[in-house]
N, C-alpha and C. Protein backbone atom coordinates (compact mmCIF):
# COMPACT_ATOMS: atom_id res chain seq x y z
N UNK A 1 -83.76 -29.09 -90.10
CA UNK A 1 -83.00 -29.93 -89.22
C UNK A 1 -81.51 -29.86 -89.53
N UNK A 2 -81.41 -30.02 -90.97
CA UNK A 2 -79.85 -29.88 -91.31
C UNK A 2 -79.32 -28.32 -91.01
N UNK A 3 -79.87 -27.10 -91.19
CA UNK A 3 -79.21 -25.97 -90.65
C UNK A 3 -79.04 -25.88 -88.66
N UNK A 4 -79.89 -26.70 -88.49
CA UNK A 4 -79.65 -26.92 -86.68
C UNK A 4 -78.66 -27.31 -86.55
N UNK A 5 -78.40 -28.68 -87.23
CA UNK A 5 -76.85 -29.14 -86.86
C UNK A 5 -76.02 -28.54 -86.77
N UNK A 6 -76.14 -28.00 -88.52
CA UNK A 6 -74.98 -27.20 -88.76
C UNK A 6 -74.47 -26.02 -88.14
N UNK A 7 -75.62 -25.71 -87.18
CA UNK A 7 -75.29 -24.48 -86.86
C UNK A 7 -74.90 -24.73 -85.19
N UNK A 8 -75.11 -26.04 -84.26
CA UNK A 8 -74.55 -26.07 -83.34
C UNK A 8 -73.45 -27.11 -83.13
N UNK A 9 -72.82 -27.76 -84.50
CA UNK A 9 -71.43 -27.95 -85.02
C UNK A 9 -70.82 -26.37 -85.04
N UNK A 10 -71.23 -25.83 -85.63
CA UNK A 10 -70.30 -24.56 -85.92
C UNK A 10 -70.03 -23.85 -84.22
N UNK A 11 -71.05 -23.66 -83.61
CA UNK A 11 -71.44 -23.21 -82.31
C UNK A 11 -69.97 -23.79 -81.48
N UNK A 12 -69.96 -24.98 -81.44
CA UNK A 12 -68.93 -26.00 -80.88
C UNK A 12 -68.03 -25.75 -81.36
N UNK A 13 -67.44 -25.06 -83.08
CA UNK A 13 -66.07 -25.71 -83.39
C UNK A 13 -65.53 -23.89 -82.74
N UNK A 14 -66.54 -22.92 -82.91
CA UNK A 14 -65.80 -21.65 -82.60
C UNK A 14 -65.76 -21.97 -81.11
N UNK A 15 -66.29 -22.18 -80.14
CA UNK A 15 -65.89 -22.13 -79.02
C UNK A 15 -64.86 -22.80 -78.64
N UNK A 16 -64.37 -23.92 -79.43
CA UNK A 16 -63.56 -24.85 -79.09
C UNK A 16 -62.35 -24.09 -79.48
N UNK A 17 -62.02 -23.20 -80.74
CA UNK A 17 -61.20 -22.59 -81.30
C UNK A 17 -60.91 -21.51 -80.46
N UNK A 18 -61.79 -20.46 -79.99
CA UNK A 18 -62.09 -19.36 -79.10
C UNK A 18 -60.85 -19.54 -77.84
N UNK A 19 -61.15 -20.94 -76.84
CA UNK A 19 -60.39 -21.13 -75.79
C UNK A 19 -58.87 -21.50 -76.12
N UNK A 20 -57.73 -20.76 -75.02
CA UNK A 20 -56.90 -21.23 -75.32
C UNK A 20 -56.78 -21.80 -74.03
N UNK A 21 -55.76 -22.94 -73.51
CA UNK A 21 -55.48 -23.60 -72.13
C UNK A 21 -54.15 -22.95 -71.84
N UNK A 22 -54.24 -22.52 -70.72
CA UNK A 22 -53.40 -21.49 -70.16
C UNK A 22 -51.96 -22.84 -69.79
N UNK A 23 -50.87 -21.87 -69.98
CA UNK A 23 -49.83 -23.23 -69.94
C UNK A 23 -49.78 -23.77 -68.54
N UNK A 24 -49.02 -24.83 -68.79
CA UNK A 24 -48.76 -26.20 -67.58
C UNK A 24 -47.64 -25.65 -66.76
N UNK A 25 -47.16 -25.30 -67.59
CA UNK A 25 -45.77 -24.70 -66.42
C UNK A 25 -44.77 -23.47 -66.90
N UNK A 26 -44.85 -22.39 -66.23
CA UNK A 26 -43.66 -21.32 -66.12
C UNK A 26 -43.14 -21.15 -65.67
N UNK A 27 -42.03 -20.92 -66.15
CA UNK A 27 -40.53 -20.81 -65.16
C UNK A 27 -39.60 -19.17 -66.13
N UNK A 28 -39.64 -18.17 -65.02
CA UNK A 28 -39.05 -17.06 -65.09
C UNK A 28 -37.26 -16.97 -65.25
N UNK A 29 -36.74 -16.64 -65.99
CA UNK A 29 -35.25 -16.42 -65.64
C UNK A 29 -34.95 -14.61 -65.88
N UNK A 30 -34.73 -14.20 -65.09
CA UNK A 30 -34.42 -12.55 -64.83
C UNK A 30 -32.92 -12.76 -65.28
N UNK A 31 -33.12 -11.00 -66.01
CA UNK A 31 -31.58 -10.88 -66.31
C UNK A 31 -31.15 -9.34 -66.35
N UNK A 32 -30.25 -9.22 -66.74
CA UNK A 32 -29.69 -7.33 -66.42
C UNK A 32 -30.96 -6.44 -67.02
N UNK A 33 -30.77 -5.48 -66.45
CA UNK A 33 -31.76 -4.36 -67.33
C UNK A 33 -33.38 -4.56 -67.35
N UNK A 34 -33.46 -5.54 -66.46
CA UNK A 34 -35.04 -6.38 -65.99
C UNK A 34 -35.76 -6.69 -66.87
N UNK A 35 -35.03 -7.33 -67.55
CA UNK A 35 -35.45 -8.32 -68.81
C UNK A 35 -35.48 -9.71 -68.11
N UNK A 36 -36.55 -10.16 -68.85
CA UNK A 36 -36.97 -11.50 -68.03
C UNK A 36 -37.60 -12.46 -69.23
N UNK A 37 -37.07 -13.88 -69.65
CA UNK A 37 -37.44 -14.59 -70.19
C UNK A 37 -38.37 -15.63 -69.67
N UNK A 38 -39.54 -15.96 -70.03
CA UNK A 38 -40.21 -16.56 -69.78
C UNK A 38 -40.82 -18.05 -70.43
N UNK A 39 -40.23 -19.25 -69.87
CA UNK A 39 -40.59 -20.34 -70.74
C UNK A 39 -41.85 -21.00 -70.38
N UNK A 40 -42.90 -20.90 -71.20
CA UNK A 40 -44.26 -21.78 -70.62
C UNK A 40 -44.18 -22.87 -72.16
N UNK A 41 -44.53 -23.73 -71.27
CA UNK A 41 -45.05 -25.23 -71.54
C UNK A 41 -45.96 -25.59 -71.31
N UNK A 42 -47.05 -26.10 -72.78
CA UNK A 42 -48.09 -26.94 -72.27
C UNK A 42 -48.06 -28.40 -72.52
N UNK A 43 -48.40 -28.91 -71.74
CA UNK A 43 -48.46 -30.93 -71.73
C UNK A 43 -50.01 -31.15 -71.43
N UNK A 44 -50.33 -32.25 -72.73
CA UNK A 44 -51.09 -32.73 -72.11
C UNK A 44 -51.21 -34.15 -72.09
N UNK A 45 -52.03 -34.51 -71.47
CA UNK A 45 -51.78 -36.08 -70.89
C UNK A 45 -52.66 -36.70 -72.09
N UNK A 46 -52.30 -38.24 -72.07
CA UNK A 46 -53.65 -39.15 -72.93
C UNK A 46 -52.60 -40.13 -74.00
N UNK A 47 -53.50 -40.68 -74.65
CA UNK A 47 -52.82 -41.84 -75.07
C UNK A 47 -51.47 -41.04 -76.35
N UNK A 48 -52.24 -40.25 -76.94
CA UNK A 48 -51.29 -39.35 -78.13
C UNK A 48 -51.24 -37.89 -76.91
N UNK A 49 -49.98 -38.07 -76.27
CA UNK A 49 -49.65 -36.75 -75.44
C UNK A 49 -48.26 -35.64 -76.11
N UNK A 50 -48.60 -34.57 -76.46
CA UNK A 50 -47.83 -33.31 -77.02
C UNK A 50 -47.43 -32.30 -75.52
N UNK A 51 -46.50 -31.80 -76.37
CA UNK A 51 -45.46 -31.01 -75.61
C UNK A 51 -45.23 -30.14 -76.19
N UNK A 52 -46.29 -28.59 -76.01
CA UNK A 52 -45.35 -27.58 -76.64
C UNK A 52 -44.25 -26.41 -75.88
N UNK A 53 -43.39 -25.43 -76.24
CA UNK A 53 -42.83 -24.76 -75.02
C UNK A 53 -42.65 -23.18 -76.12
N UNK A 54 -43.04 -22.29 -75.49
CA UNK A 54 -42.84 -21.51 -76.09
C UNK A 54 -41.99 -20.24 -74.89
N UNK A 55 -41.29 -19.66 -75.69
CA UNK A 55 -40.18 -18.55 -74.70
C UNK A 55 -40.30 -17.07 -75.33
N UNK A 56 -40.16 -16.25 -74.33
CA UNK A 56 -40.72 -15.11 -74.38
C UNK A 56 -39.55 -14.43 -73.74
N UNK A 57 -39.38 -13.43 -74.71
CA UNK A 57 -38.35 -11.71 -73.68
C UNK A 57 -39.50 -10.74 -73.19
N UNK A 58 -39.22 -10.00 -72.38
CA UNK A 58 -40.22 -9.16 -71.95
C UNK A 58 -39.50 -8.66 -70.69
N UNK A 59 -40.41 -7.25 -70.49
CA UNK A 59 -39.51 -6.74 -69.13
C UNK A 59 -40.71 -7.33 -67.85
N UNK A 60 -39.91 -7.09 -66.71
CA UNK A 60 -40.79 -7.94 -65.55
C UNK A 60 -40.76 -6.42 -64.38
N UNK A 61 -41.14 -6.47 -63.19
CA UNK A 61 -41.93 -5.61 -62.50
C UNK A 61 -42.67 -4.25 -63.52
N UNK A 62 -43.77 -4.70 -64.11
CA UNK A 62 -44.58 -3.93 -64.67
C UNK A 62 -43.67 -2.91 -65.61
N UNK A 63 -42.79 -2.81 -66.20
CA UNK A 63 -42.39 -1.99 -67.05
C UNK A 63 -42.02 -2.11 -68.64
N UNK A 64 -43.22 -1.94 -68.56
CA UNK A 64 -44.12 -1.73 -69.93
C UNK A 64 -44.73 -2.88 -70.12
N UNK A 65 -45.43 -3.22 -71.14
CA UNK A 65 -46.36 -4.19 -71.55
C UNK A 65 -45.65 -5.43 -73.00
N UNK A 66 -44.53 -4.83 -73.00
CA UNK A 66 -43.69 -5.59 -74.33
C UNK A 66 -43.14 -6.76 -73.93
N UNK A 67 -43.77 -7.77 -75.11
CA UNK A 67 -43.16 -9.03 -75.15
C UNK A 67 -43.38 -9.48 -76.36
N UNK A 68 -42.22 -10.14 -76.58
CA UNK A 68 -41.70 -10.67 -77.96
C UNK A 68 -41.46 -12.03 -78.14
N UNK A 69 -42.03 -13.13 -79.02
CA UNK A 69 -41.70 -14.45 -79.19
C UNK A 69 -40.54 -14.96 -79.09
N UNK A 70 -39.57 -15.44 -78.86
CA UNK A 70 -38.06 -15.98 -78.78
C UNK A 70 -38.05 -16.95 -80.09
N UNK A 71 -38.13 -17.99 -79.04
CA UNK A 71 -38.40 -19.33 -79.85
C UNK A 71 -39.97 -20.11 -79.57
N UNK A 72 -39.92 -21.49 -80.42
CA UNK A 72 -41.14 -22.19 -79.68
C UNK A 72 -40.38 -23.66 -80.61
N UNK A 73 -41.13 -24.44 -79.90
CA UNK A 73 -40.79 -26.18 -80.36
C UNK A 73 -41.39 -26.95 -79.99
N UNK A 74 -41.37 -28.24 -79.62
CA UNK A 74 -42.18 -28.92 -79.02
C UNK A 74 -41.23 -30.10 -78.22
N UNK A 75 -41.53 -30.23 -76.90
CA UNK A 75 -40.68 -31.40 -76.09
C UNK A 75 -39.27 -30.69 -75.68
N UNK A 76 -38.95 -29.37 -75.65
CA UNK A 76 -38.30 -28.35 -75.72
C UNK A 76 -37.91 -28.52 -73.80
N UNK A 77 -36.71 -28.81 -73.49
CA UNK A 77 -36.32 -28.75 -71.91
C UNK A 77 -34.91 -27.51 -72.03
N UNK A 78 -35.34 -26.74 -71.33
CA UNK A 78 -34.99 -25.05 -71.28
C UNK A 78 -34.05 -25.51 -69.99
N UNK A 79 -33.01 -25.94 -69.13
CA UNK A 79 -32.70 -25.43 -67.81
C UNK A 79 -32.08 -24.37 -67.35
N UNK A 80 -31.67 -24.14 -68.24
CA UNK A 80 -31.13 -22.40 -67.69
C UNK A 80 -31.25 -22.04 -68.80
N UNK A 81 -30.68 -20.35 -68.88
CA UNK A 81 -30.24 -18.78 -69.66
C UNK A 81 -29.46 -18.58 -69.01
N UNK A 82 -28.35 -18.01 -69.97
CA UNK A 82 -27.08 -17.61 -69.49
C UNK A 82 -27.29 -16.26 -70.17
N UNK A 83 -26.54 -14.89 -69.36
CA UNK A 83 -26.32 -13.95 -69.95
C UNK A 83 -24.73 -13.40 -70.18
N UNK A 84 -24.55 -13.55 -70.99
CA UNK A 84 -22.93 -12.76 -71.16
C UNK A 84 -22.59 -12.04 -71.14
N UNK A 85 -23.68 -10.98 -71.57
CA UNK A 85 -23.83 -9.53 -71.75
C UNK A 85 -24.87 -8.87 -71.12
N UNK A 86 -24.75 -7.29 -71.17
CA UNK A 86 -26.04 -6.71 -70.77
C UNK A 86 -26.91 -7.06 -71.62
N UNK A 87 -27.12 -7.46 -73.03
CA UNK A 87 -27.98 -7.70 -74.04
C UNK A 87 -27.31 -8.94 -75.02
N UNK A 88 -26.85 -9.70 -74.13
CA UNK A 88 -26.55 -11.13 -75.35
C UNK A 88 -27.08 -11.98 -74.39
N UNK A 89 -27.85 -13.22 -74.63
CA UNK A 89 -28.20 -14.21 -74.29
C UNK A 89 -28.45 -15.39 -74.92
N UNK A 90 -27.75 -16.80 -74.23
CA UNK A 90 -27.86 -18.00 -74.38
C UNK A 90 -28.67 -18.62 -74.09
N UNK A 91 -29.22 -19.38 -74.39
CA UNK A 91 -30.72 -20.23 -74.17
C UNK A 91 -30.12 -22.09 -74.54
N UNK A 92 -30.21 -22.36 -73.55
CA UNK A 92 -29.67 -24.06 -73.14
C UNK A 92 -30.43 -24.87 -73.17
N UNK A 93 -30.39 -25.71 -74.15
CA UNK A 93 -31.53 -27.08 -74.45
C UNK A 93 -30.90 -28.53 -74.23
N UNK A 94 -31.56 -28.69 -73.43
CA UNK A 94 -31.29 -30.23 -73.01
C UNK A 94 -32.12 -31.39 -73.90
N UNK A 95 -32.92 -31.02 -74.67
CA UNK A 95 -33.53 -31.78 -75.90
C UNK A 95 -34.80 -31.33 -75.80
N UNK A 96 -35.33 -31.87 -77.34
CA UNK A 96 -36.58 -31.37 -78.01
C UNK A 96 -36.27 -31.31 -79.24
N UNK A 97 -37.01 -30.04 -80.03
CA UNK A 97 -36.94 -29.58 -81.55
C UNK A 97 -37.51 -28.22 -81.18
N UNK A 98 -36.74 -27.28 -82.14
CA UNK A 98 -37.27 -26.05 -82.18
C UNK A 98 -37.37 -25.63 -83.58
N UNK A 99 -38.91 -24.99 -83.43
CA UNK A 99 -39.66 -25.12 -84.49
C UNK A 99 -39.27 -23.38 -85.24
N UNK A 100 -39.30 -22.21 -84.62
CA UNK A 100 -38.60 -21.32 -84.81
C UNK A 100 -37.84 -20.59 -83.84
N UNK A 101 -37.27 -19.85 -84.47
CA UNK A 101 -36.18 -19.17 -83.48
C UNK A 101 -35.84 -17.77 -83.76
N UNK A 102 -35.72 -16.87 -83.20
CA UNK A 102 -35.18 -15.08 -83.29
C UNK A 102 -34.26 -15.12 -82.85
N UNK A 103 -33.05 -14.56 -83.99
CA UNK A 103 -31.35 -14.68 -83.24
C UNK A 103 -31.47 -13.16 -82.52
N UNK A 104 -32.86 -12.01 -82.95
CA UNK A 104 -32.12 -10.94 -82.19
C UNK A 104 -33.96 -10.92 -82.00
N UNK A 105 -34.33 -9.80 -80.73
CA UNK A 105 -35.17 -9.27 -80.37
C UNK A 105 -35.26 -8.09 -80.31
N UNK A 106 -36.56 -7.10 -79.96
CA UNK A 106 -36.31 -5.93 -79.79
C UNK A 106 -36.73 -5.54 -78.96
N UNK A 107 -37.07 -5.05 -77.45
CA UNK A 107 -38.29 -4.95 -76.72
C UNK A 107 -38.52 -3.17 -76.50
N UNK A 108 -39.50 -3.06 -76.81
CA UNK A 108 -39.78 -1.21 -76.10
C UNK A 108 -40.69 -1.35 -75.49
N UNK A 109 -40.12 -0.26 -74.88
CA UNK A 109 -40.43 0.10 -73.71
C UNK A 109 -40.82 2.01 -72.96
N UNK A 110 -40.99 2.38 -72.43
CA UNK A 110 -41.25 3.82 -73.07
C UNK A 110 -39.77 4.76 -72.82
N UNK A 111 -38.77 4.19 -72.61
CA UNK A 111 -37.92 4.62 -72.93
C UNK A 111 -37.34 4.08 -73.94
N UNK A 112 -35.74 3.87 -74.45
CA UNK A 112 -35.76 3.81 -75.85
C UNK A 112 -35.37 2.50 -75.72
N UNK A 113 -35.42 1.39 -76.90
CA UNK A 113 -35.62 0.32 -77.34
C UNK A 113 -34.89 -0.48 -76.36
N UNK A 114 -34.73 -1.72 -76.64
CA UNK A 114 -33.47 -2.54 -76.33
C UNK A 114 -33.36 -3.84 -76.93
N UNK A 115 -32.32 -3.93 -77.90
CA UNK A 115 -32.00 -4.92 -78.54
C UNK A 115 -31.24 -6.17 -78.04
N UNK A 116 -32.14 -7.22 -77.95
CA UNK A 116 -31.43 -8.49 -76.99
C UNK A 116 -30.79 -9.39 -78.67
N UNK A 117 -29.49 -10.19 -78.48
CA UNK A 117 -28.56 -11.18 -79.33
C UNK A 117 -29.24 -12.07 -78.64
N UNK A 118 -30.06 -13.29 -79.19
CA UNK A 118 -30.33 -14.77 -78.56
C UNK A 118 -29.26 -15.59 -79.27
N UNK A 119 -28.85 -16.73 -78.34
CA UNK A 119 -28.28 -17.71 -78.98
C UNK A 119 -28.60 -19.04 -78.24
N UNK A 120 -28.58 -20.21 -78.67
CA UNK A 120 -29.10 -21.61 -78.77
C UNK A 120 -27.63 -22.49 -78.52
N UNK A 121 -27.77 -22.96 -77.32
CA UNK A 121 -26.98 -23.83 -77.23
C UNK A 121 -27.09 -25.29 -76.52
N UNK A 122 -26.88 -26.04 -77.44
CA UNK A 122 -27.28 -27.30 -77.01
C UNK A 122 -25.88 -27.98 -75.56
N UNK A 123 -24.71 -27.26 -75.86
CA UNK A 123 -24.32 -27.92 -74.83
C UNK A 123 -23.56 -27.14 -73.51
N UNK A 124 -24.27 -26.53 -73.13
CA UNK A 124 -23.87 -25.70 -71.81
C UNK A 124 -24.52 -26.27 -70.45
N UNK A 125 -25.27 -27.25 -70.35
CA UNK A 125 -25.11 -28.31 -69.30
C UNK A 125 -24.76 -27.57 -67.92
N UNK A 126 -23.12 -27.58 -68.43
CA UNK A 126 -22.59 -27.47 -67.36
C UNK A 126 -21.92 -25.79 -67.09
N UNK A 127 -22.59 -24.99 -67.41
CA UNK A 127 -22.43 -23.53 -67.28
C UNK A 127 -24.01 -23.16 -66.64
N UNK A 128 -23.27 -22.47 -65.31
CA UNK A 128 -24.10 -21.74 -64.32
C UNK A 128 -24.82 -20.61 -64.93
N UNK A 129 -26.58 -20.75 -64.72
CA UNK A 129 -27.19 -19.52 -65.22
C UNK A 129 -26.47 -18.28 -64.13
N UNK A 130 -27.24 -17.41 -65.14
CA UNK A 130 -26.44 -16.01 -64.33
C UNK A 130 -27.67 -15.56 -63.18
N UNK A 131 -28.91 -15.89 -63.38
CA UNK A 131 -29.69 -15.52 -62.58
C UNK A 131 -30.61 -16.57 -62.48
N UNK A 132 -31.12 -16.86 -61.09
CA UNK A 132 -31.73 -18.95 -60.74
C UNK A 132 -33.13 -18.40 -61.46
N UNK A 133 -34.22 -19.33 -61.75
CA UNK A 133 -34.76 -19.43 -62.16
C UNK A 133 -36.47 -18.88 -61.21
N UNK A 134 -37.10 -18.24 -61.41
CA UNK A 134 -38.15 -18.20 -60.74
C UNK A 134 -39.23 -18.95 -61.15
N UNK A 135 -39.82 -19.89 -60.46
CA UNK A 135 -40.72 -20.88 -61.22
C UNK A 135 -42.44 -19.60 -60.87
N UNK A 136 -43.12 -19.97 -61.71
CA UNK A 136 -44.48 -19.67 -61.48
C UNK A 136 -45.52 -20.58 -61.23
């Protein structure tokens, strides 16, 4: 009886571990060279409710399969990316905490690399992204 339990406790904790919940919300920001950052957020509701957001570089219309972690945090409000450069980018937080962060990226692609500069700025508010946002 006790290996039954134990064994459809275990049954339950891998499946529970197994699934991940696909995020709550993405929102695309395109930038030169069709690099495209991607911020998904998951929320979930209930009496103890979390907020995580995690951001992603990667190229967008299918070219190549590379994507690289940015940052991630939790309660994390992204409203724009600014680009300054062909390969420098600002990332604008209107509040949260960020839990880590990559000041540089690398993405390949099957041509040769491309090295993105991230930077974190809490107060650009009021500076126009360079490219609007595509929600998903």
């Amino acid at each position: 009886m006790t290996r039954l339990l134990v064994s459809v406790m275990l049954a339950g904790l891998l499946s529970i571990l197994g699934c991940s919940k696909p995020p709550t919300k993405a929102t695309e920001f395109r930038g030169p060279a069709n690099v495209v950052y991607t911020v998904e957020t998951w929320e979930d509701a209930g009496a103890i409710s979390s907020d995580f957001t995690r951001v992603y570089a990667g190229f967008g219309g299918g070219r190549g399969r590379d994507r690289s972690l940015v940052m991630d945090g939790a309660y994390l409000e992204i409203p724009h990316i600014v680009w300054s450069g062909q390969n420098d980018v600002t990332i604008c937080i209107a509040d949260g905490r960020v839990n880590s962060f990559q000041s540089s990226t690398t993405l390949h692609a099957s041509g040769s690399p491309i090295k993105l500069r991230n930077h974190l700025d809490e107060h650009c508010g009021g500076l126009p992204s360079t490219v609007a946002p595509n929600g998903r």
